[in-house]
C-alpha atoms as a PDB file:
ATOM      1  CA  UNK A   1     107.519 101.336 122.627  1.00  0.00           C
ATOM      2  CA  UNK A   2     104.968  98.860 124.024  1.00  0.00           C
ATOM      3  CA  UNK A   3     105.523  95.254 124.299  1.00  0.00           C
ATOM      4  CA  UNK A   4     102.507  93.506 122.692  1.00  0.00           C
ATOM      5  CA  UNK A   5     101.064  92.081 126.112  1.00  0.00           C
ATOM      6  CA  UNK A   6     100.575  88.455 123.910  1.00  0.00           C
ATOM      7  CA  UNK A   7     104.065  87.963 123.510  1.00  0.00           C
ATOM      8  CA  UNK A   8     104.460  86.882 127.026  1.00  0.00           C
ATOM      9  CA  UNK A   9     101.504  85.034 127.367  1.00  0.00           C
ATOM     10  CA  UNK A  10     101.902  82.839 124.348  1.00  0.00           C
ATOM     11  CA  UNK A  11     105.381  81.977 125.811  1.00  0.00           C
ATOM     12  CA  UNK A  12     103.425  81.150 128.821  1.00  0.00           C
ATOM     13  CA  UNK A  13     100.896  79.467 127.636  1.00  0.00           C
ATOM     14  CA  UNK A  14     102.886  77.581 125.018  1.00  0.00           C
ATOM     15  CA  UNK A  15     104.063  75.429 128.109  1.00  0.00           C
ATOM     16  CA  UNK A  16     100.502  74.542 128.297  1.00  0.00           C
ATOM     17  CA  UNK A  17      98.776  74.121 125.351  1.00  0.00           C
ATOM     18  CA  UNK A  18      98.116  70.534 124.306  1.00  0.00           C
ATOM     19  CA  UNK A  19      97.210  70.997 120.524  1.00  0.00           C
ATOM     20  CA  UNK A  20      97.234  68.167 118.070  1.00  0.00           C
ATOM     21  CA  UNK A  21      98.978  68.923 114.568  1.00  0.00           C
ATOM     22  CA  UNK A  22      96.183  69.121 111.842  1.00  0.00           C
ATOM     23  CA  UNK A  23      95.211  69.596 108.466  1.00  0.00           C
ATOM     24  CA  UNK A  24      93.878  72.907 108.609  1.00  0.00           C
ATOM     25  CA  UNK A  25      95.646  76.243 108.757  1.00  0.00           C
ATOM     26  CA  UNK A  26      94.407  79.434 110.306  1.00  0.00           C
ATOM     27  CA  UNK A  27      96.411  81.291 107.501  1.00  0.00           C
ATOM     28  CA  UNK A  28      94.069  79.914 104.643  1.00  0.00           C
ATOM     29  CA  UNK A  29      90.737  81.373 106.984  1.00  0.00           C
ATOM     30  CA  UNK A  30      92.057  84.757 107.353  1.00  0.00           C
ATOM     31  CA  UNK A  31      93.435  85.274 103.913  1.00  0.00           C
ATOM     32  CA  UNK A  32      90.111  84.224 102.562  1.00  0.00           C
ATOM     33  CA  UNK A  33      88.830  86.772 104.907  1.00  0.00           C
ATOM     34  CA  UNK A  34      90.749  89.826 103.808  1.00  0.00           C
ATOM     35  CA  UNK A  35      90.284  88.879 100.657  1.00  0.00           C
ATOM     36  CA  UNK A  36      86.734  89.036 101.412  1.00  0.00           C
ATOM     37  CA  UNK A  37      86.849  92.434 103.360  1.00  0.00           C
ATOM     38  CA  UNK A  38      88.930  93.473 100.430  1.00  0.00           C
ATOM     39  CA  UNK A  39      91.680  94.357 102.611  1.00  0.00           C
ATOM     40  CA  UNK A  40      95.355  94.162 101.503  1.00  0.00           C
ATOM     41  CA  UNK A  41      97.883  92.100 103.864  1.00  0.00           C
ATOM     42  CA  UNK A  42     101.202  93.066 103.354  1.00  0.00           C
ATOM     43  CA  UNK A  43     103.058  90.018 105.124  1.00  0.00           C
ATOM     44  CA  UNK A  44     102.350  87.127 106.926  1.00  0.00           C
ATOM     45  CA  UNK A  45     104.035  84.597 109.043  1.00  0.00           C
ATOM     46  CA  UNK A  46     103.249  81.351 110.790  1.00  0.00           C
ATOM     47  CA  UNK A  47     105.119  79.806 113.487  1.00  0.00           C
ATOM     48  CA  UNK A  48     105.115  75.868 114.246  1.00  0.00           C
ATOM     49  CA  UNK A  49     106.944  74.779 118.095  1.00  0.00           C
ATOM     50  CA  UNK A  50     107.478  71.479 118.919  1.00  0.00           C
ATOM     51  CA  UNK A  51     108.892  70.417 121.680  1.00  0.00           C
ATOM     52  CA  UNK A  52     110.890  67.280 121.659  1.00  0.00           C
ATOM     53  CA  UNK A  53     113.900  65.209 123.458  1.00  0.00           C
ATOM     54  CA  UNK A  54     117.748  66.161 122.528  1.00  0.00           C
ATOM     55  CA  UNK A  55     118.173  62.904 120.898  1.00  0.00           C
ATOM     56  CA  UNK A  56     114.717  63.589 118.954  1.00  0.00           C
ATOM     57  CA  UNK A  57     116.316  67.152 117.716  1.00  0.00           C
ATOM     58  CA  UNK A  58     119.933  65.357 116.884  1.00  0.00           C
ATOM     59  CA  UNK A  59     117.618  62.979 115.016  1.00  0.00           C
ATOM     60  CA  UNK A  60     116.129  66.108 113.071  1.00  0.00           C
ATOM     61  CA  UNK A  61     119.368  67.852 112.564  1.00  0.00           C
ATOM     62  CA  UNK A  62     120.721  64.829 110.573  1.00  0.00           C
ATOM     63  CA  UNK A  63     117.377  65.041 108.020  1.00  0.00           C
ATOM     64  CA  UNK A  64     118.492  68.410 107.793  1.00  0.00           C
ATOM     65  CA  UNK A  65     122.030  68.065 106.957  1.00  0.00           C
ATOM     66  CA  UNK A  66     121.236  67.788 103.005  1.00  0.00           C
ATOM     67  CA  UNK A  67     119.223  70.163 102.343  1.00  0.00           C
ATOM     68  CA  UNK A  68     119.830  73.392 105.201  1.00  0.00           C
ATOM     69  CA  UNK A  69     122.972  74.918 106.014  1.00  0.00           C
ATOM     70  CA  UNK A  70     123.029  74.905 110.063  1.00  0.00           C
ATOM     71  CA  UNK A  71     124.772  77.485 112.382  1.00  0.00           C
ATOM     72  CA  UNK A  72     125.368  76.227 116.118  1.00  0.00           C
ATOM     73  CA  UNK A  73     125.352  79.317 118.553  1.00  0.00           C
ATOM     74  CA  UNK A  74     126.243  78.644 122.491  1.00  0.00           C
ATOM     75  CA  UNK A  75     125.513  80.760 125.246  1.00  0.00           C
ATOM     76  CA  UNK A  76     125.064  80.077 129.381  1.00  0.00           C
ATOM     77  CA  UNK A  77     124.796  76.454 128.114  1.00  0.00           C
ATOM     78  CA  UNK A  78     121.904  76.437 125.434  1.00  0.00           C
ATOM     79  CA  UNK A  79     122.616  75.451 122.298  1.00  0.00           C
ATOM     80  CA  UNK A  80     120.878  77.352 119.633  1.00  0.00           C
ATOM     81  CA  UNK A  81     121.133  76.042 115.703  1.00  0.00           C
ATOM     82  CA  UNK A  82     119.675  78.152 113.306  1.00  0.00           C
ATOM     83  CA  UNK A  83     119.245  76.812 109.434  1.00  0.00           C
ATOM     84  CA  UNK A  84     117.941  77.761 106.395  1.00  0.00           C
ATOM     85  CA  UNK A  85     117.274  76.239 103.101  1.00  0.00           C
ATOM     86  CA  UNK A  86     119.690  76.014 100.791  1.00  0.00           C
ATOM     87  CA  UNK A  87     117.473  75.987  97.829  1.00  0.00           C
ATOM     88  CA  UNK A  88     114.105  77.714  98.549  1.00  0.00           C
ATOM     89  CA  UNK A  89     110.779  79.880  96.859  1.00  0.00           C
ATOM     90  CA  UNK A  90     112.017  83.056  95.959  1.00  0.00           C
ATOM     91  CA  UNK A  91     108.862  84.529  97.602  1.00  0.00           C
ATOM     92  CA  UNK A  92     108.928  82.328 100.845  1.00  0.00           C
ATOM     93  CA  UNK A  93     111.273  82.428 103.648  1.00  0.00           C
ATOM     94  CA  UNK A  94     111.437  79.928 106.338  1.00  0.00           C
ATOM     95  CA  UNK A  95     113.792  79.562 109.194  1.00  0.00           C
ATOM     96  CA  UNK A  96     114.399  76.550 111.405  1.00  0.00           C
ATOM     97  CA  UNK A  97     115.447  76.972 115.146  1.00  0.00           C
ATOM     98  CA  UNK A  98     116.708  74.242 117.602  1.00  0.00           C
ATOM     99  CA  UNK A  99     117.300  75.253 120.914  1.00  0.00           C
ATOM    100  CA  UNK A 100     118.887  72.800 123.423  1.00  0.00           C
ATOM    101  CA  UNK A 101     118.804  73.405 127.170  1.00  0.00           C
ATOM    102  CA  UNK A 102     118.958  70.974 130.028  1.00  0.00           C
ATOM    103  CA  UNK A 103     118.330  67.837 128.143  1.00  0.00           C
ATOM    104  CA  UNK A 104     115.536  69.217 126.398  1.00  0.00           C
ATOM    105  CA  UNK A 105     114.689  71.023 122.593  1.00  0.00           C
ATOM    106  CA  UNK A 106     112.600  73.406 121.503  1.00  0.00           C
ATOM    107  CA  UNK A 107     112.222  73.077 117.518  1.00  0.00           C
ATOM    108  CA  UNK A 108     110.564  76.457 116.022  1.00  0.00           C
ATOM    109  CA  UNK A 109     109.800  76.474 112.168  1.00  0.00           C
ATOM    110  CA  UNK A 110     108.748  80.217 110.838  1.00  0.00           C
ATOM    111  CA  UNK A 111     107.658  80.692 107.442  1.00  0.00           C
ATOM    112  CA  UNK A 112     106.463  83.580 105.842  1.00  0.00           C
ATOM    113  CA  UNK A 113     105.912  85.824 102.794  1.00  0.00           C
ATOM    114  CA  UNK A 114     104.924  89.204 101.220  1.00  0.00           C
ATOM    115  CA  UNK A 115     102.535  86.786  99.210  1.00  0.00           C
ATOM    116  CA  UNK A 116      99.963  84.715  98.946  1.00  0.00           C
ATOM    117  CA  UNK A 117      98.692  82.844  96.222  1.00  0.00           C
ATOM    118  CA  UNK A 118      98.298  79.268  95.486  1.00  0.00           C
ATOM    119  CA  UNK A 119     101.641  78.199  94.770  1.00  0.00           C
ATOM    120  CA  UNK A 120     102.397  79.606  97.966  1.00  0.00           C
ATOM    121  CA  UNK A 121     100.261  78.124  99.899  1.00  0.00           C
ATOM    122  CA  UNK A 122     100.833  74.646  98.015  1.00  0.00           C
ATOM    123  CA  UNK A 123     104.254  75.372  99.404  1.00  0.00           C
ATOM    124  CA  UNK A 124     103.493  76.252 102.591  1.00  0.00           C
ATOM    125  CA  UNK A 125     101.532  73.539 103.300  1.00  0.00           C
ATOM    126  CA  UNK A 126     103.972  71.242 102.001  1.00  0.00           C
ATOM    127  CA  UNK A 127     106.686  72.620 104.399  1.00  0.00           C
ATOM    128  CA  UNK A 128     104.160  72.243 107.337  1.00  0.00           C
ATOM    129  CA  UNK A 129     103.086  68.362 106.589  1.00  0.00           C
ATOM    130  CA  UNK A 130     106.730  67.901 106.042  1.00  0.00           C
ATOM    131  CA  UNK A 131     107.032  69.427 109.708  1.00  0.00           C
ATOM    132  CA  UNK A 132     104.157  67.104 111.090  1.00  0.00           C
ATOM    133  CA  UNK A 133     105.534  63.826 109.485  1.00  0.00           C
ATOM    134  CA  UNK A 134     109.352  63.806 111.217  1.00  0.00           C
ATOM    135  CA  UNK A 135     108.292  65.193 114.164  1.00  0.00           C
ATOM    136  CA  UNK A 136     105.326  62.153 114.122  1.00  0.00           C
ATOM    137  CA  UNK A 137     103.533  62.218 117.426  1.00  0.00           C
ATOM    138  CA  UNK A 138     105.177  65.331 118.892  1.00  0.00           C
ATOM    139  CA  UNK A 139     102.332  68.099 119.410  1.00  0.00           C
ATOM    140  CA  UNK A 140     103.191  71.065 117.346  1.00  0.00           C
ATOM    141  CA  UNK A 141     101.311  74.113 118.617  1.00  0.00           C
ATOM    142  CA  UNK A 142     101.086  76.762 115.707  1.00  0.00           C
ATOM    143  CA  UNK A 143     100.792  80.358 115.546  1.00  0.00           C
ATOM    144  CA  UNK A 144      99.929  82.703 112.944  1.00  0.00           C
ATOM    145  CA  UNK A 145      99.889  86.239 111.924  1.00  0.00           C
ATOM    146  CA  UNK A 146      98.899  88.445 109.287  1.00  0.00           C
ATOM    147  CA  UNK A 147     100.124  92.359 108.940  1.00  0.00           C
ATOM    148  CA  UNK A 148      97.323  94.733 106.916  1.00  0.00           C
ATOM    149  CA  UNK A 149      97.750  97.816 105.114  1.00  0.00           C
ATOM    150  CA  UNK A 150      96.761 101.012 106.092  1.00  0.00           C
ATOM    151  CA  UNK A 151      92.465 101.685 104.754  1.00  0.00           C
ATOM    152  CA  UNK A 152      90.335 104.289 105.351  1.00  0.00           C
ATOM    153  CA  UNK A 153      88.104 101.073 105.918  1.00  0.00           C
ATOM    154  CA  UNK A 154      90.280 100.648 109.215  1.00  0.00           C
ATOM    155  CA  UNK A 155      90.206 104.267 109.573  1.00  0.00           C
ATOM    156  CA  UNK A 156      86.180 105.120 109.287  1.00  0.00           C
ATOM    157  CA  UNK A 157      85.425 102.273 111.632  1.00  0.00           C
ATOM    158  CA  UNK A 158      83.507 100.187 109.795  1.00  0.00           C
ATOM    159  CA  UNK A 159      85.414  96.676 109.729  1.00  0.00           C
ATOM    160  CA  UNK A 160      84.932  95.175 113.379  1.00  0.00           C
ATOM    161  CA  UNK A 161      80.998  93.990 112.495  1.00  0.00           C
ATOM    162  CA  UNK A 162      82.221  92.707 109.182  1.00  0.00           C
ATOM    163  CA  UNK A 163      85.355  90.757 110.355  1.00  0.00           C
ATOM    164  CA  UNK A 164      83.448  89.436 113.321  1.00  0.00           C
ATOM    165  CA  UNK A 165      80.900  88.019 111.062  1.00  0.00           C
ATOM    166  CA  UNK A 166      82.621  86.580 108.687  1.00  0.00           C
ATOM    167  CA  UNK A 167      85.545  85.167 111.253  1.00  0.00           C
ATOM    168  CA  UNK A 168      82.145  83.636 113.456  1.00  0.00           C
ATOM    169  CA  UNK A 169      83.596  85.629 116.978  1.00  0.00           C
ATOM    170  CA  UNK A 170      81.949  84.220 119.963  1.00  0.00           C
ATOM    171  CA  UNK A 171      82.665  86.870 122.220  1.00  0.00           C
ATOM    172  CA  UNK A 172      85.300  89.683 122.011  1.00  0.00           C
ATOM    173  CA  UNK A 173      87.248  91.385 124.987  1.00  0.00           C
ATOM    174  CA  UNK A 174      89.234  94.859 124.694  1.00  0.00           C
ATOM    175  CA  UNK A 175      92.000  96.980 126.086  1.00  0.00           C
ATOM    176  CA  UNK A 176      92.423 100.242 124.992  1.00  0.00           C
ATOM    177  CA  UNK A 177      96.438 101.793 125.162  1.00  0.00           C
ATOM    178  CA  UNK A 178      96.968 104.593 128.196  1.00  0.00           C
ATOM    179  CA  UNK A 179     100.146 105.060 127.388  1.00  0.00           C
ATOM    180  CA  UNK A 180     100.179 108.423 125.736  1.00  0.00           C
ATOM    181  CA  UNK A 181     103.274 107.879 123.111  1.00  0.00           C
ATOM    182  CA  UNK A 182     102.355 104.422 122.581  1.00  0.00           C
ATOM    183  CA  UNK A 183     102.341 103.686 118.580  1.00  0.00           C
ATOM    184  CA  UNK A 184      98.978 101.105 119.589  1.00  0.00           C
ATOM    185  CA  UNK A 185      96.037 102.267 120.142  1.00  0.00           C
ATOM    186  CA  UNK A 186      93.599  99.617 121.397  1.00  0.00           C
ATOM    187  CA  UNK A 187      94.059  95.371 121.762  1.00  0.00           C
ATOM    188  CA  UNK A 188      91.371  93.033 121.184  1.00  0.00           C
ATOM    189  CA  UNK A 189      91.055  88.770 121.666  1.00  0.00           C
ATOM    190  CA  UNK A 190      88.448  86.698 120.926  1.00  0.00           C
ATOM    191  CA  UNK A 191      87.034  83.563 120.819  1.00  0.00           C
ATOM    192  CA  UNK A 192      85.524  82.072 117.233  1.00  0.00           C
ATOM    193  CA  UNK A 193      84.943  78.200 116.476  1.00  0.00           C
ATOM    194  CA  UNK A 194      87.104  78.453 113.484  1.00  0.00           C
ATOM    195  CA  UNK A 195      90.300  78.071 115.324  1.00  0.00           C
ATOM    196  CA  UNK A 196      90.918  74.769 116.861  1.00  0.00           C
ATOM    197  CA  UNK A 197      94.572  76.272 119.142  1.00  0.00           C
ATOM    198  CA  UNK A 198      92.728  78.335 121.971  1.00  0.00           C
ATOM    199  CA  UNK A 199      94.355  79.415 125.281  1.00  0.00           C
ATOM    200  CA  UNK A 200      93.083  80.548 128.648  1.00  0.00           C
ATOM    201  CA  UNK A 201      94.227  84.158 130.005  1.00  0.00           C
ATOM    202  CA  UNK A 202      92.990  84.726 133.387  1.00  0.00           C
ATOM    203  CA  UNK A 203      89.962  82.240 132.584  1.00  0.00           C
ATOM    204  CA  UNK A 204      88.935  83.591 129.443  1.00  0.00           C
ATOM    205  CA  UNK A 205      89.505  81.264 126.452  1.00  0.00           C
ATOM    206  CA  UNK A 206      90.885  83.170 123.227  1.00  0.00           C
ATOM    207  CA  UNK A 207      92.352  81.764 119.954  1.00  0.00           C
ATOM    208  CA  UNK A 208      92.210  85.306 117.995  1.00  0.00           C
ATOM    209  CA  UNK A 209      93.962  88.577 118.779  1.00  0.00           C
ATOM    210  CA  UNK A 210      94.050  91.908 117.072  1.00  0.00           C
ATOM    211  CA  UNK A 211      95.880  95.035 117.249  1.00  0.00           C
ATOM    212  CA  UNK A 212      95.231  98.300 116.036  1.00  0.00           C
ATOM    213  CA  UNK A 213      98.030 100.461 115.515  1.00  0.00           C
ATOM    214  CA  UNK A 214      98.278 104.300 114.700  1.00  0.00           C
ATOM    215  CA  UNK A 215     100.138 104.944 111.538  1.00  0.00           C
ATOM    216  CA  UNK A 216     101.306 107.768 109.739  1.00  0.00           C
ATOM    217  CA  UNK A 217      98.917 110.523 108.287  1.00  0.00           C
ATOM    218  CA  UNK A 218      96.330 109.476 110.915  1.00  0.00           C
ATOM    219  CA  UNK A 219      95.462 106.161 109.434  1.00  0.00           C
ATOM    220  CA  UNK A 220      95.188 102.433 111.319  1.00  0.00           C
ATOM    221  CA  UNK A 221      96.716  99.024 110.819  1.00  0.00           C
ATOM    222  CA  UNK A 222      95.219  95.983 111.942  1.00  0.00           C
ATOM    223  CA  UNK A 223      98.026  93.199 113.091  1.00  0.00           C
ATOM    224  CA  UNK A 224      95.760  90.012 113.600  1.00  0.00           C
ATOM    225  CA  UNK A 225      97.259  86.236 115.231  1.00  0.00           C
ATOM    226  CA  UNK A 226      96.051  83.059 116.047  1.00  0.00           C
ATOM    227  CA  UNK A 227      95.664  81.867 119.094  1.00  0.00           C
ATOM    228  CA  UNK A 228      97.769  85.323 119.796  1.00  0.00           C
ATOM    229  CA  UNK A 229     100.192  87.333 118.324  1.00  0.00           C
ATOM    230  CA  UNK A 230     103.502  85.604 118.857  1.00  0.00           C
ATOM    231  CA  UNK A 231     106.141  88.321 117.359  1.00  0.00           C
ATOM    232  CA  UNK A 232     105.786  91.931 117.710  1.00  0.00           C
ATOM    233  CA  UNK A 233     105.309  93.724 114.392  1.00  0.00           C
END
C-alpha cells in the first residue's frame, strides 16, 4: 500500500516550522465545513508536538503523575513514555507521548473522536489550552485530520468547487496515483488564509491536504489535514 507522501514531509518539516500556539483550531473550520457540505466525518484526530528540554519533559511527567498512568519503553537509547488518562470522556481519546533522545524531548498529545459536538469540543479545547499553559512559551505546532464517509457527492464530482469556496483555497496543486493497485487515487494541497500552520514543499507554501481514496462498491473518501496529513488513515 502507498505511504501518504505527507507523512514524511510533515516529519520534515516539523523540524522547521516556527508556529505560535493559538486560540483557534483548524478542527472547528472544517467541521463547520462538512457540516456545511452536509458531509458525514466519521473520525477525527488532532495532533499537538512540542518540543522541549529533558528537564522540561521530567517537569511535565511529574504534572502528570496524578492524573495519567505512564508506561516507560527503552530502545537504542530513547526513552519513550506513553500515558493515558485515568479518568477520561467516554467519547474522546487522547494519548500523551514523551520521547527522550540525546538530551532532548519530543512531547506529542493526540486526541480524537468518532464525535463531534459541543461538549466535545468544550473538551477538546480544554485539553489543548491545558497543553499550551505547562508547556508556556514552547511552540506547539498542531496538526489535524478529519476522515469522511463514503457520498455519491464525493463520487459524482461535485464537491472540489464547493469545499474550495467555502475553505477560501488560494491555489490548489495535484498528484494523481500511478500505481495501479494503489487504494488512493489522486492527492491534493493547498493554500487557504484560514490556516495560520503552513509549510513549504519544494517552494510551494501549503497548510491543507486532501486525499481521495477508492473504496468499496466504487465509491470515494476524502481524508483531509492541516497543514498535512500527519498519520496515514
Amino acid at each position: 500500500m502507498r505511504k501518504i507522501t505527507a507523512i514524511l514531509i510533515a516529519c520534515y518539516w516539523f523540524f522547521q516550522m516556527d508556529v505560535q500556539a493559538t486560540t483557534t483550531h483548524d478542527i472547528d473550520q472544517l467541521m463547520q465545513t462538512m457540516d456545511e457540505l452536509h458531509l458525514e466525518v466519521t473520525d477525527w484526530e488532532v495532533t499537538h508536538i512540542v518540543k522541549m528540554s529533558t528537564k522540561e519533559a521530567e517537569h511535565y511527567m511529574l504534572q502528570m503523575d496524578d492524573n495519567y498512568v505512564i508506561v516507560k519503553e527503552s530502545d537504542d537509547g530513547t526513552k519513550v513514555y506513553q500515558a493515558e488518562p485515568k479518568s477520561k470522556l467516554a467519547s474522546i481519546d487522547q494519548q500523551i507521548q514523551i520521547i527522550e533522545n540525546a538530551g532532548n524531548s519530543t512531547l506529542q498529545l493526540t486526541i480524537s473522536s468518532i464525535q463531534w459536538n459541543e461538549q466535545i469540543e468544550s473538551y477538546y479545547k480544554l485539553l489543548t489550552s491545558n497543553l499550551q499553559s505547562d508547556v508556556k512559551l514552547n511552540k506547539v505546532s498542531s496538526y489535524t485530520c478529519v476522515n469522511v464517509v463514503d457520498s455519491d457527492i464525493i463520487i459524482n464530482g461535485l464537491l472540489n468547487d464547493e469545499l474550495w469556496d467555502k475553505m477560501k483555497v488560494v491555489h490548489t496543486s495535484e498528484q494523481k496515483e500511478t500505481l495501479q493497485q494503489s487504494v488512493y487515487e489522486r492527492e491534493v494541497t493547498a493554500y487557504t488564509p484560514l490556516f495560520q500552520q503552513e509549510i513549504d514543499v519544494n517552494n510551494d507554501i501549503i497548510n491543507m491536504q486532501m486525499m481521495i481514496k477508492n473504496t468499496q462498491k466504487n465509491k470515494k473518501q476524502l481524508i483531509i489535514g492541516t497543514p498535512v496529513i500527519l498519520n496515514e488513515y
